[in-house]
Protein backbone atom coordinates (compact mmCIF):
# COMPACT_ATOMS: atom_id res chain seq x y z
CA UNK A 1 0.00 0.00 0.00
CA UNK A 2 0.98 3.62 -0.07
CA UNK A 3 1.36 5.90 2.64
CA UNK A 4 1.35 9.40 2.45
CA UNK A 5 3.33 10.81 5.54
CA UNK A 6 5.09 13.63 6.56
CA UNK A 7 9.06 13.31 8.49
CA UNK A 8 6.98 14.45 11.54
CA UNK A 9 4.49 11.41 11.66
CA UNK A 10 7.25 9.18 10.62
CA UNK A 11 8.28 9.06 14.05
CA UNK A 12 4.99 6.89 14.60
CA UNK A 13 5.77 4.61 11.96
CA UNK A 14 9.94 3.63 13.56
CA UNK A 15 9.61 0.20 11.11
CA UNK A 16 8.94 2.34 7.83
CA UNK A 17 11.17 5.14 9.10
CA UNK A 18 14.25 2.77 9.48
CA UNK A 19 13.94 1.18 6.24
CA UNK A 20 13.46 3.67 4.61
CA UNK A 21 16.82 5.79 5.47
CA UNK A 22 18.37 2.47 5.21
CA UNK A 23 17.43 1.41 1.73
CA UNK A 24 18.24 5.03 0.73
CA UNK A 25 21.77 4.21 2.22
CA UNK A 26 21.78 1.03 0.07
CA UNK A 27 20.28 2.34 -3.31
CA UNK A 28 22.30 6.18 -3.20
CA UNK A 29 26.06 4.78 -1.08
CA UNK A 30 26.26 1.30 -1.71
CA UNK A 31 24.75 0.24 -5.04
CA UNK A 32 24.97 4.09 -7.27
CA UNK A 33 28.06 5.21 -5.55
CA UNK A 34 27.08 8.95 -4.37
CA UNK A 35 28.74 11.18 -2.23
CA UNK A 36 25.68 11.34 0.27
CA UNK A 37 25.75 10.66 4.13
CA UNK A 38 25.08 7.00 5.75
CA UNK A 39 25.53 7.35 9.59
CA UNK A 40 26.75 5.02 12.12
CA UNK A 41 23.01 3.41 12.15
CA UNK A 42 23.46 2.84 8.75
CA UNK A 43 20.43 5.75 7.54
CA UNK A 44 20.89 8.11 4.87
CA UNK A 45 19.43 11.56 5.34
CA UNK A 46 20.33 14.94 4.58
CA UNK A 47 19.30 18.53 5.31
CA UNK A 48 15.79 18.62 2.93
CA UNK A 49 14.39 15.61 5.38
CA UNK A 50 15.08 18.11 8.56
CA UNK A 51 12.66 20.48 6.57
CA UNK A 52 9.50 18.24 7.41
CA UNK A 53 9.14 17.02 3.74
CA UNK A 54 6.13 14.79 2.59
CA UNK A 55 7.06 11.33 1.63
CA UNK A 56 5.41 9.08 -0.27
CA UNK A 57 6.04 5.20 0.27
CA UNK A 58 5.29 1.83 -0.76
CA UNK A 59 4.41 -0.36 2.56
CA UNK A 60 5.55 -4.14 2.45
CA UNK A 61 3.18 -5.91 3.90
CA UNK A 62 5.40 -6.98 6.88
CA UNK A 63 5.41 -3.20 7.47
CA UNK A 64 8.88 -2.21 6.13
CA UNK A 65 9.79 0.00 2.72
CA UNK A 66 9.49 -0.76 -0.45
CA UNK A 67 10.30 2.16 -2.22
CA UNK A 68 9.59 6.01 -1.58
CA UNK A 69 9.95 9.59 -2.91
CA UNK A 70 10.42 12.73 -1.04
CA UNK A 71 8.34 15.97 -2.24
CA UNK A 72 8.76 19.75 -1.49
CA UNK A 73 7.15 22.61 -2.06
CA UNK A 74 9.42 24.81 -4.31
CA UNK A 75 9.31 27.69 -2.27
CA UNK A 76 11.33 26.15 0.40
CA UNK A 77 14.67 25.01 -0.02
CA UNK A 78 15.15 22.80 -2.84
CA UNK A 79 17.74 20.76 -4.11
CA UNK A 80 17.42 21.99 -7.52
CA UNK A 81 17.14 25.70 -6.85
CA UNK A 82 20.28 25.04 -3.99
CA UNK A 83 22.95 23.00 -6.62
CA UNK A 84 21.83 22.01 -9.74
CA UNK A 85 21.03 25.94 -11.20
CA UNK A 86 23.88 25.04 -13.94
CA UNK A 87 21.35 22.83 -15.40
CA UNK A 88 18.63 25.72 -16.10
CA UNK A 89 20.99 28.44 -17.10
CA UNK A 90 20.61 30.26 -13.59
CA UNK A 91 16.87 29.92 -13.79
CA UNK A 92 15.18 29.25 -10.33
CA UNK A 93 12.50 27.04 -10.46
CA UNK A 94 9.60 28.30 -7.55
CA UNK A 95 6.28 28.37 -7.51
CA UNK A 96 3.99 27.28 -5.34
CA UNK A 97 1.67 25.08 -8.45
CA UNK A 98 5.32 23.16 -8.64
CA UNK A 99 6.88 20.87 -5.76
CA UNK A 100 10.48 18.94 -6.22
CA UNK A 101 10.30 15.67 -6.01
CA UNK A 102 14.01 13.67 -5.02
CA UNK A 103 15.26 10.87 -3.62
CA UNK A 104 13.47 8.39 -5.65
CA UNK A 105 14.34 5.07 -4.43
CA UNK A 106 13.40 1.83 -5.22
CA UNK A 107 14.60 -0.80 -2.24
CA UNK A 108 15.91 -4.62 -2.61
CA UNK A 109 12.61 -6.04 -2.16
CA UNK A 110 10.72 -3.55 -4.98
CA UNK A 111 8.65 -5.31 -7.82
CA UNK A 112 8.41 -4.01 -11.38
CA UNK A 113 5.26 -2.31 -10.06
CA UNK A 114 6.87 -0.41 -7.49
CA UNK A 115 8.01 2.44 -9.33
CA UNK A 116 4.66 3.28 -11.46
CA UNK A 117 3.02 2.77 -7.93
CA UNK A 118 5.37 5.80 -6.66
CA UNK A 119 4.43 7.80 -9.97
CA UNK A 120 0.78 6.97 -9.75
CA UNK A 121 0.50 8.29 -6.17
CA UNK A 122 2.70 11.49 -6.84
CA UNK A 123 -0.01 11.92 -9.87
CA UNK A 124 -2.87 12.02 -6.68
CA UNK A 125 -0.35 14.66 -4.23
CA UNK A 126 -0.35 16.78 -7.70
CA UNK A 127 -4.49 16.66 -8.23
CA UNK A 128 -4.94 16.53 -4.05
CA UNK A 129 -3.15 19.53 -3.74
CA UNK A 130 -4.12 21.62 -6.67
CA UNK A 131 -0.18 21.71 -8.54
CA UNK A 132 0.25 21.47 -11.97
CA UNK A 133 3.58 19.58 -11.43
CA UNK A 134 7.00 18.39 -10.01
CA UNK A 135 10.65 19.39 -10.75
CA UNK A 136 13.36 17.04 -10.16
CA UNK A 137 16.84 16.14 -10.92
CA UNK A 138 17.37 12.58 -12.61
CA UNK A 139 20.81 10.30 -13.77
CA UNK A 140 20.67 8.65 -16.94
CA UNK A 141 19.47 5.39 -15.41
CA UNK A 142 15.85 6.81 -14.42
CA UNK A 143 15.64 7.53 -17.91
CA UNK A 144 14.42 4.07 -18.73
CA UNK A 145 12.61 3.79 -15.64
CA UNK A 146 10.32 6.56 -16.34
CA UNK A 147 9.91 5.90 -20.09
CA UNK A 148 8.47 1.78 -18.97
CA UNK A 149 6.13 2.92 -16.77
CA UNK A 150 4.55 6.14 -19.21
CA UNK A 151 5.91 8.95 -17.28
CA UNK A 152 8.79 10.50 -18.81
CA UNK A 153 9.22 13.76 -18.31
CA UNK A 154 9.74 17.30 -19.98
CA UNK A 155 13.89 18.30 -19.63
CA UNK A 156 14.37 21.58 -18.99
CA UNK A 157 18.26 21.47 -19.01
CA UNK A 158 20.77 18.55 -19.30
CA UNK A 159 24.54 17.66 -18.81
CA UNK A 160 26.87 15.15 -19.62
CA UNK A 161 26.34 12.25 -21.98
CA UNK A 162 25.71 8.86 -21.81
CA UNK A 163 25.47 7.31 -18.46
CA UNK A 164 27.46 9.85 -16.69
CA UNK A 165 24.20 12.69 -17.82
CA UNK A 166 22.38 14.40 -15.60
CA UNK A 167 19.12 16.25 -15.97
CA UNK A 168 16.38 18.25 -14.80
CA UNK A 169 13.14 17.63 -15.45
CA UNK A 170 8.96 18.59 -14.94
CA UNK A 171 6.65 16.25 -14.36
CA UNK A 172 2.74 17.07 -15.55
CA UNK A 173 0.16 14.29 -14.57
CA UNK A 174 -3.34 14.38 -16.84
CA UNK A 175 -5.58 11.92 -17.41
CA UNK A 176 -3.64 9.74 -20.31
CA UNK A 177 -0.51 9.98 -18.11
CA UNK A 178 -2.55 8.19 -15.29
CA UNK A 179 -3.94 5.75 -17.15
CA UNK A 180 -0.93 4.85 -18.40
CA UNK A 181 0.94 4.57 -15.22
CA UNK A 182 -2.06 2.95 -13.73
CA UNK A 183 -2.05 -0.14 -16.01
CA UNK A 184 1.96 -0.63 -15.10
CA UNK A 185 1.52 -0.31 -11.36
CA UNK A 186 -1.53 -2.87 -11.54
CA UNK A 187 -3.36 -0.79 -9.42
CA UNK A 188 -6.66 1.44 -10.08
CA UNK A 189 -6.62 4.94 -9.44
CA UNK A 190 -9.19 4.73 -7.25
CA UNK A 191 -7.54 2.93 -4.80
CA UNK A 192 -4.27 5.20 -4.59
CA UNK A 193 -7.32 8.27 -3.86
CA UNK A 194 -8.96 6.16 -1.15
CA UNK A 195 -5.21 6.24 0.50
CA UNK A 196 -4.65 10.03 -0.31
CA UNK A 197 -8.09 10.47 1.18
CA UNK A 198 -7.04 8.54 4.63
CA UNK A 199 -3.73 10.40 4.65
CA UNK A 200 -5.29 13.98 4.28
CA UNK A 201 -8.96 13.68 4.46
CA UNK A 202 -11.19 14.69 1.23
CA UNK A 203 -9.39 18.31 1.41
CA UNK A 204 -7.58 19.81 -1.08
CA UNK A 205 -9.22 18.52 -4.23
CA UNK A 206 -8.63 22.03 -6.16
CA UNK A 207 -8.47 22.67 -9.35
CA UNK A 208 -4.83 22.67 -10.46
């Protein structure tokens, strides 16, 4: 299932919470080879998850993660807007219709479904919270990540070539696009509402 949950409630949920730095440790140190933090519990976490992000996450259901996002609001700190202005000519991406979405991570135990779950759900925080769309920074694997499960997105600015490329990109979500990544994630798209809905209540539902 997904949860919707924000680092404050996480402290509720110390199962999820622990896997989920710890996969992040596993996907970002161990298996991609990034300069990112991994403490002496083994979590990796930076700055953006002190700043009470909202996470999205695939539950196992033993109650640990499967995989997981992290979204912010664009007019907070973002990692885009803090390091990666090279790759929009200087251009600062903030609005408050657009949120960035990082730290995409898919754990040892995801299925093929996993990811176009993550993609379907961030389609319901776009639609639930009235934003026209996310901004993100992506490596040249995600590329064919997003293009299997329909949700590619629009590159504002790129660098590099090959494998070593990096790239920012927007993310829209309208009713082909969820259709699309419905049928990959195997799950209707009424479902992934019912679990917005129990995260946040029937609030929200404005028009983008």
């Amino acid at each position: 299932m997904i949860r919707f949950v924000y680092a404050d409630q996480l402290t509720e949920l110390p199962k999820l919470r622990e896997t989920m730095h710890m996969d992040r440790a596993w996907q970002f140190k161990t298996r991609l080879k990034w300069d990112v933090a991994v403490d002496k519990d083994g979590w990796e976490s930076d700055a953006y998850d002190a700043l009470n992000p909202l996470y999205v996450i695939w539950q196992l259901p033993d109650g640990a993660h499967g995989g997981s996002m992290r979204l912010l609001p664009t007019t907070s700190n973002t990692m885009v807007n803090d390091h990666f202005l090279h790759l929009t000519d200087g251009v600062r991406i903030e609005s408050p219709k657009i949120w960035e979405c990082t730290r995409f991570c898919l754990g040892p135990r995801a299925t093929p479904q996993t990811a176009a779950a993550l993609m379907l759900a961030g389609g319901e925080v776009l639609q639930g919270f009235g934003l026209t769309s996310f901004v993100g920074v992506f490596d040249a694997r995600m590329v064919r990540i997003y293009k299997r499960i329909g949700a590619s997105p629009e590159v504002l600015g790129s660098q590099g070539k090959g494998r070593d490329a990096i790239s920012v990109g927007l993310w829209g979500f309208d009713a082909a696009a969820q259709a699309r990544v419905a049928r990959q994630a195997g799950l209707g798209p009424q479902i992934v509402r019912h679990w917005f809905n129990r995260a946040f209540g029937h609030v929200m539902r404005q028009a983008a």
